[in-house]
C-alpha atoms as a PDB file:
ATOM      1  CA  UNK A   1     -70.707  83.758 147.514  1.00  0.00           C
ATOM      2  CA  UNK A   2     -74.504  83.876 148.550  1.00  0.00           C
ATOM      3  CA  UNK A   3     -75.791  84.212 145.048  1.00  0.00           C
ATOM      4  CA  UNK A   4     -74.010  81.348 144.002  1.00  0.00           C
ATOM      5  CA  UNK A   5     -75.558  79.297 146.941  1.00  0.00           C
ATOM      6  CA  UNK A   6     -79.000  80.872 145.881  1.00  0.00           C
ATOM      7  CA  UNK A   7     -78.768  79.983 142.563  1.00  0.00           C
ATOM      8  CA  UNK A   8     -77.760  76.536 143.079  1.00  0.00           C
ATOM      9  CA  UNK A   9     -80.004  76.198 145.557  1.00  0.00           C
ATOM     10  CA  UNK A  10     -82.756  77.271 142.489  1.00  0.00           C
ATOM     11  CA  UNK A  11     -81.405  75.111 140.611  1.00  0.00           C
ATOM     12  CA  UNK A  12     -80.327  77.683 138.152  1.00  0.00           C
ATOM     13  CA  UNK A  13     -76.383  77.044 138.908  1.00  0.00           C
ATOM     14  CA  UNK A  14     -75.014  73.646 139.096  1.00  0.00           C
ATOM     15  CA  UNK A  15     -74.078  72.759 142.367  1.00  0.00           C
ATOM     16  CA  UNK A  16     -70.486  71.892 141.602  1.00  0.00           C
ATOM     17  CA  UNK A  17     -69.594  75.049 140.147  1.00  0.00           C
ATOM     18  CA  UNK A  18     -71.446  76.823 143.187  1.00  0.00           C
ATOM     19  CA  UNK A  19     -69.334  74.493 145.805  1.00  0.00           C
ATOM     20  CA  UNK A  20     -66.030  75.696 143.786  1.00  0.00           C
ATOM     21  CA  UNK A  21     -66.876  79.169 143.812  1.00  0.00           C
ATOM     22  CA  UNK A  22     -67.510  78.886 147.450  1.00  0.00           C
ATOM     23  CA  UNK A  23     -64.543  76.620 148.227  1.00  0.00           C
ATOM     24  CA  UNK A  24     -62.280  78.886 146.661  1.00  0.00           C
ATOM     25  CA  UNK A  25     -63.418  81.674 148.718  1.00  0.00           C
ATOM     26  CA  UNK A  26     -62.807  79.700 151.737  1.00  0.00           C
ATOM     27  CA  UNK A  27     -60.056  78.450 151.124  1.00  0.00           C
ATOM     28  CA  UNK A  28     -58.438  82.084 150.383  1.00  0.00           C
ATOM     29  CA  UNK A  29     -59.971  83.697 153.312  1.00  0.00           C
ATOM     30  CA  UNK A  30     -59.063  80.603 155.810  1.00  0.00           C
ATOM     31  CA  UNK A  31     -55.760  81.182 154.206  1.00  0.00           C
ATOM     32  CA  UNK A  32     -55.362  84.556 155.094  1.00  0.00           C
ATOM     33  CA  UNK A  33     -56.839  84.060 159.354  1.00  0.00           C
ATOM     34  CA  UNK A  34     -53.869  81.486 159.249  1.00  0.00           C
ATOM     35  CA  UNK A  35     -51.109  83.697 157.652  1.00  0.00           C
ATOM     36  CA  UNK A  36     -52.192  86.123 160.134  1.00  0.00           C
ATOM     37  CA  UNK A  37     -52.209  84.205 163.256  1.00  0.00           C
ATOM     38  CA  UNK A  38     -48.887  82.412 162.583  1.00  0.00           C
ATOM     39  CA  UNK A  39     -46.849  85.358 160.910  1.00  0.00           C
ATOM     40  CA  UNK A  40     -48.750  88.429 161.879  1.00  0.00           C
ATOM     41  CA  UNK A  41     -50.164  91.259 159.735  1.00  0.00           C
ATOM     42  CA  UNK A  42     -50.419  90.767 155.740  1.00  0.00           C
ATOM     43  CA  UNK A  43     -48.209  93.996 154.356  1.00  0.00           C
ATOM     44  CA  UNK A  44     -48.348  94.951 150.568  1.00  0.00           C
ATOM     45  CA  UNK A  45     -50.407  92.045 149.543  1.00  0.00           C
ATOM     46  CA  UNK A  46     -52.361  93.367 146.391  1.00  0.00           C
ATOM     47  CA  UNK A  47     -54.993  91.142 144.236  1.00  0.00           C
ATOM     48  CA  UNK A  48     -53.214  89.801 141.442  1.00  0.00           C
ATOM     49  CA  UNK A  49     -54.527  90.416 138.082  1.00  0.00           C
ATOM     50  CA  UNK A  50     -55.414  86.729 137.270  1.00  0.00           C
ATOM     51  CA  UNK A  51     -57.491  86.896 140.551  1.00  0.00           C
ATOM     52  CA  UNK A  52     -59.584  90.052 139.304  1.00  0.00           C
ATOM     53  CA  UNK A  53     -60.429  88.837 136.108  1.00  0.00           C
ATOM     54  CA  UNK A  54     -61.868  85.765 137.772  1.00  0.00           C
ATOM     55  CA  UNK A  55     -63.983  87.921 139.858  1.00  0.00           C
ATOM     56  CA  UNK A  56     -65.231  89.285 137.303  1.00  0.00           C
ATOM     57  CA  UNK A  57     -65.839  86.571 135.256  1.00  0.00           C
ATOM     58  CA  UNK A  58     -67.860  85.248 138.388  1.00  0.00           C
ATOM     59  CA  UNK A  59     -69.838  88.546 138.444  1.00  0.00           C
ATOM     60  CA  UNK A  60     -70.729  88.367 134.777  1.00  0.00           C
ATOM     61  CA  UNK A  61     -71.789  84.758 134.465  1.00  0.00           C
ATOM     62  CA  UNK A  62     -74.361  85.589 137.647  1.00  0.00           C
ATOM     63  CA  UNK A  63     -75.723  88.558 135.785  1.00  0.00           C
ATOM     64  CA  UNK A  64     -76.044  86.806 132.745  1.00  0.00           C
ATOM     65  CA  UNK A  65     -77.381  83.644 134.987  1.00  0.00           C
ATOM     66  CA  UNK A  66     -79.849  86.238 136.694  1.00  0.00           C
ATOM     67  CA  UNK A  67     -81.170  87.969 133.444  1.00  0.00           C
ATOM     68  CA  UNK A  68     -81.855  84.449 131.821  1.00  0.00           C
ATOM     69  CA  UNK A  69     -83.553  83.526 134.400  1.00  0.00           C
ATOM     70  CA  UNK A  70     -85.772  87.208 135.089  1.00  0.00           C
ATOM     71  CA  UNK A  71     -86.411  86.677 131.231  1.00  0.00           C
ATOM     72  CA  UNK A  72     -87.780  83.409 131.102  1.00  0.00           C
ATOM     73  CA  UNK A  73     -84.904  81.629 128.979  1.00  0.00           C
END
């Protein structure tokens, strides 16, 4: 989440795809306090595989973003 508010912040992201990223993120975790607080503890909830391939999609465009930008391109 940070990176993608650095880089935007840079101006090596564009700021809509850093607020989405971010959103998202916010969205799930605000999610999750409110689950809790209403219905009590989360049991046997496990990332779904849709959910880790976007993570690591995420994690692979910033690398890519940050070695473009450490090589000058």
């Amino acid at each position: 989440m940070t990176v993608f508010i650095t880089l935007a912040v840079i101006g090596q992201v564009p700021p809509w795809l850093a607020l989405t990223a971010v959103g998202r993120d916010v969205l799930i975790t605000s999610g999750a306090i409110v689950y809790r607080v209403w219905l009590g503890p989360i049991h046997g909830s496990r990332p779904t595989t849709v959910s880790k391939i976007n993570t690591l999609s995420q994690i692979i465009y910033l690398l890519a973003v940050m070695e473009s930008a450490a090589l000058g391109r």
